[in-house]
Protein backbone atom coordinates (compact mmCIF):
# COMPACT_ATOMS: atom_id res chain seq x y z
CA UNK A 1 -22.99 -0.10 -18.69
CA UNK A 2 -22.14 -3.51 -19.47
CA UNK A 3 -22.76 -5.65 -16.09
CA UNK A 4 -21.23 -8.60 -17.33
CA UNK A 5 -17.85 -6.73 -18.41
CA UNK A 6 -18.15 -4.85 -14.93
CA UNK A 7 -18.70 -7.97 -13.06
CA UNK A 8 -15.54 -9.91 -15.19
CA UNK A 9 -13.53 -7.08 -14.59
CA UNK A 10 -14.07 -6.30 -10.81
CA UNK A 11 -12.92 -10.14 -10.92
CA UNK A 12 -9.80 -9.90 -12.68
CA UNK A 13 -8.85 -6.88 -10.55
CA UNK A 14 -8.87 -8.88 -7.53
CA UNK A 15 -7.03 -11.38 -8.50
CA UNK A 16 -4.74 -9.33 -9.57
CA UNK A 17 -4.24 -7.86 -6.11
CA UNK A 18 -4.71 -10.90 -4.43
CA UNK A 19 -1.32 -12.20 -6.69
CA UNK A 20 0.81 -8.85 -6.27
CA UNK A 21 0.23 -9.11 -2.47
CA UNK A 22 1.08 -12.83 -2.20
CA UNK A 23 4.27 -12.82 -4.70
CA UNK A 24 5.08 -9.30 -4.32
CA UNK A 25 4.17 -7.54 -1.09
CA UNK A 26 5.06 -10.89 1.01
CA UNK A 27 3.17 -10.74 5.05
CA UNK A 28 6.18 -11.34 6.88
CA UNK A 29 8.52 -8.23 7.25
CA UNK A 30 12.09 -10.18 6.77
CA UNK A 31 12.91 -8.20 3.34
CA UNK A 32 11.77 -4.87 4.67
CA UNK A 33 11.71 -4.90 8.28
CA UNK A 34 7.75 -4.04 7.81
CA UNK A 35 4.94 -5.76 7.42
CA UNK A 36 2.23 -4.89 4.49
CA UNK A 37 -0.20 -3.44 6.63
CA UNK A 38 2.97 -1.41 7.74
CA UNK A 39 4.12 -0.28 4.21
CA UNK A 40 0.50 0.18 3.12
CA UNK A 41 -0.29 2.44 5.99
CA UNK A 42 2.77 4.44 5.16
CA UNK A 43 2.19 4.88 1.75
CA UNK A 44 -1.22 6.63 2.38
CA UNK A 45 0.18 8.66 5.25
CA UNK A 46 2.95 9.52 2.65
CA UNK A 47 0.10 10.29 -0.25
CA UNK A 48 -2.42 12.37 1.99
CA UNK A 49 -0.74 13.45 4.84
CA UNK A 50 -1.74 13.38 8.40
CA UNK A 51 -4.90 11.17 8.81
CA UNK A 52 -7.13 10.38 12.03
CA UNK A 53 -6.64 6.76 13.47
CA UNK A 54 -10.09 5.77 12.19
CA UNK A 55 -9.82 7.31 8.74
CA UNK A 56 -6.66 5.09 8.43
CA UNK A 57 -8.58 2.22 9.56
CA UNK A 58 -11.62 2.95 7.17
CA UNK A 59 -9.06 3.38 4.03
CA UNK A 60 -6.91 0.29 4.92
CA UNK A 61 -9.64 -1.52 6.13
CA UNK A 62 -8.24 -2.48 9.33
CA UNK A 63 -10.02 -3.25 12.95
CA UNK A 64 -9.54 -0.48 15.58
CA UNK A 65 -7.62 -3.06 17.43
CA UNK A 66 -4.89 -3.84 14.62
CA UNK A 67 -4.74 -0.15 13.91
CA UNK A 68 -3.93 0.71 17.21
CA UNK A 69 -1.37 -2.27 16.83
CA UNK A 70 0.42 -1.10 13.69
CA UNK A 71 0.35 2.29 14.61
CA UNK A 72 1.98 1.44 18.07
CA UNK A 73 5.01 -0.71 16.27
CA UNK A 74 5.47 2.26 13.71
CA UNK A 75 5.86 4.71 16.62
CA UNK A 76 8.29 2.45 18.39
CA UNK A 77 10.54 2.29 15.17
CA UNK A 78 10.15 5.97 14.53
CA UNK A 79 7.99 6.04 11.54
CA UNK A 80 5.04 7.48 12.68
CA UNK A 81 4.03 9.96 15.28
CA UNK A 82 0.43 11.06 16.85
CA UNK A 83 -0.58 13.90 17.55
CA UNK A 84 -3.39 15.30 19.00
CA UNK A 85 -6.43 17.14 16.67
CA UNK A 86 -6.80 20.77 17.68
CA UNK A 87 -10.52 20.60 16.93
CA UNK A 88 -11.25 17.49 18.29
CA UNK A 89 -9.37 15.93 21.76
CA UNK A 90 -10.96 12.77 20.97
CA UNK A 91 -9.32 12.36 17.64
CA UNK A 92 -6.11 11.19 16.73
CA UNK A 93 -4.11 11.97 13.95
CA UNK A 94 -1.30 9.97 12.62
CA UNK A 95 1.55 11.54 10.39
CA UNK A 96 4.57 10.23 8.84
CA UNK A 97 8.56 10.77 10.10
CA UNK A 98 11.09 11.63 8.14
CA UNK A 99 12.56 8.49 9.23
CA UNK A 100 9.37 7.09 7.93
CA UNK A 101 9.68 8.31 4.54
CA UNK A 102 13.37 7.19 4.50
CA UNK A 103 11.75 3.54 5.06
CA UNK A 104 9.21 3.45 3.14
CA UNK A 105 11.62 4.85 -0.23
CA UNK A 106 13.98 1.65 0.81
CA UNK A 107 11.27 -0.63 1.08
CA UNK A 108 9.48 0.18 -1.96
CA UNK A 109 13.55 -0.20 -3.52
CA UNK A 110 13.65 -3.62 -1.87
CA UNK A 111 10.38 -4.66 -3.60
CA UNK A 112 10.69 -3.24 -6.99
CA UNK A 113 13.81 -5.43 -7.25
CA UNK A 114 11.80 -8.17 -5.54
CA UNK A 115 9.24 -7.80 -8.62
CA UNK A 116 12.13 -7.37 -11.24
CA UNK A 117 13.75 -10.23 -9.77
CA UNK A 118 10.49 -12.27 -10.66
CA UNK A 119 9.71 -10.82 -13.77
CA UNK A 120 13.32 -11.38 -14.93
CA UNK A 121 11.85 -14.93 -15.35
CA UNK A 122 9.30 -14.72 -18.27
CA UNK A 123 10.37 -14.70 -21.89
CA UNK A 124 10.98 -11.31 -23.62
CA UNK A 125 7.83 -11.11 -25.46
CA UNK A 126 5.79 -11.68 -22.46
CA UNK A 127 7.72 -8.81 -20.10
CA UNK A 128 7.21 -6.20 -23.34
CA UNK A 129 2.90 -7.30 -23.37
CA UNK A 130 3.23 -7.49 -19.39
CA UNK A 131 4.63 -4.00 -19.73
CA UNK A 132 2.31 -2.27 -22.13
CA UNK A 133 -0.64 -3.75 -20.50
CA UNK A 134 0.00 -2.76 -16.78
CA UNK A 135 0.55 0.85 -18.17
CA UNK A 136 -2.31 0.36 -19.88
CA UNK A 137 -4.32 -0.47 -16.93
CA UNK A 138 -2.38 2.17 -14.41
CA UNK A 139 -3.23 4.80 -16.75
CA UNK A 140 -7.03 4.03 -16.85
CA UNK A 141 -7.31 3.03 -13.01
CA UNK A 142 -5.62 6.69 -12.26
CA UNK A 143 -9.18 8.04 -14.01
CA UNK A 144 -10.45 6.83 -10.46
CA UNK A 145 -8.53 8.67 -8.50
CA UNK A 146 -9.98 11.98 -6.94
């Protein structure tokens, strides 16, 4: 393997996220009513299901302290609930409402036309190579998924 083309492209991957979150996935929760963290956390409750506290944490990369923060707000606006493990009383689980999905499909709504709203600013020819190449790249970054 190529390190140089591995190092270049762990690179441009990051800055790639580091732009999406700052122009599309904005920190403060006016457009949604939720902050990233927020949406993030119930996207992968929505993906894998019911998930421990600290397995959120690990996958999000969030403190045990913010966790227990966002988790708390969720359950106060109904989008989460925990429950208690059967194997385990010291474990947690975390699992999305129904009223959590509902959220999370209008936020993800809300910033898709955020995004298109954006994009609706670059020249034709730019939005069609924009276009091929992030389904280029989706399609190979799904080869990591397990």
């Amino acid at each position: 393997m190529d390190e140089t083309t591995l190092d270049l492209t762990a690179g441009h991957l990051l800055t790639l996220v580091f732009f999406s979150h700052k122009q599309f996935l904005s920190t403060d929760n006016s457009m949604t009513g939720v902050k990233a963290a927020q949406y993030r956390l119930l996207g992968h409750l929505m993906k894998k299901g019911t998930l421990s506290m600290s397995a959120l944490g690990n996958r999000l990369y969030i403190s045990r302290p913010y966790m227990t923060n966002l988790v708390d707000g969720l359950i106060k606006d109904g989008y989460v609930r925990r429950e208690n493990d059967a194997g385990d009383r010291r474990v947690i689980n975390i699992s999305i409402t129904e009223n959590g999905l509902k959220h999370l499909r209008q936020a993800h709504s809300q910033y898709k036309n955020h995004v298109k709203d954006l994009l609706s600013g670059l020249n034709p020819v730019d939005l069609e190579i924009l276009c091929a190449s992030t389904e280029k790249v989706e399609s190979i970054l799904k080869k990591l998924e397990k």
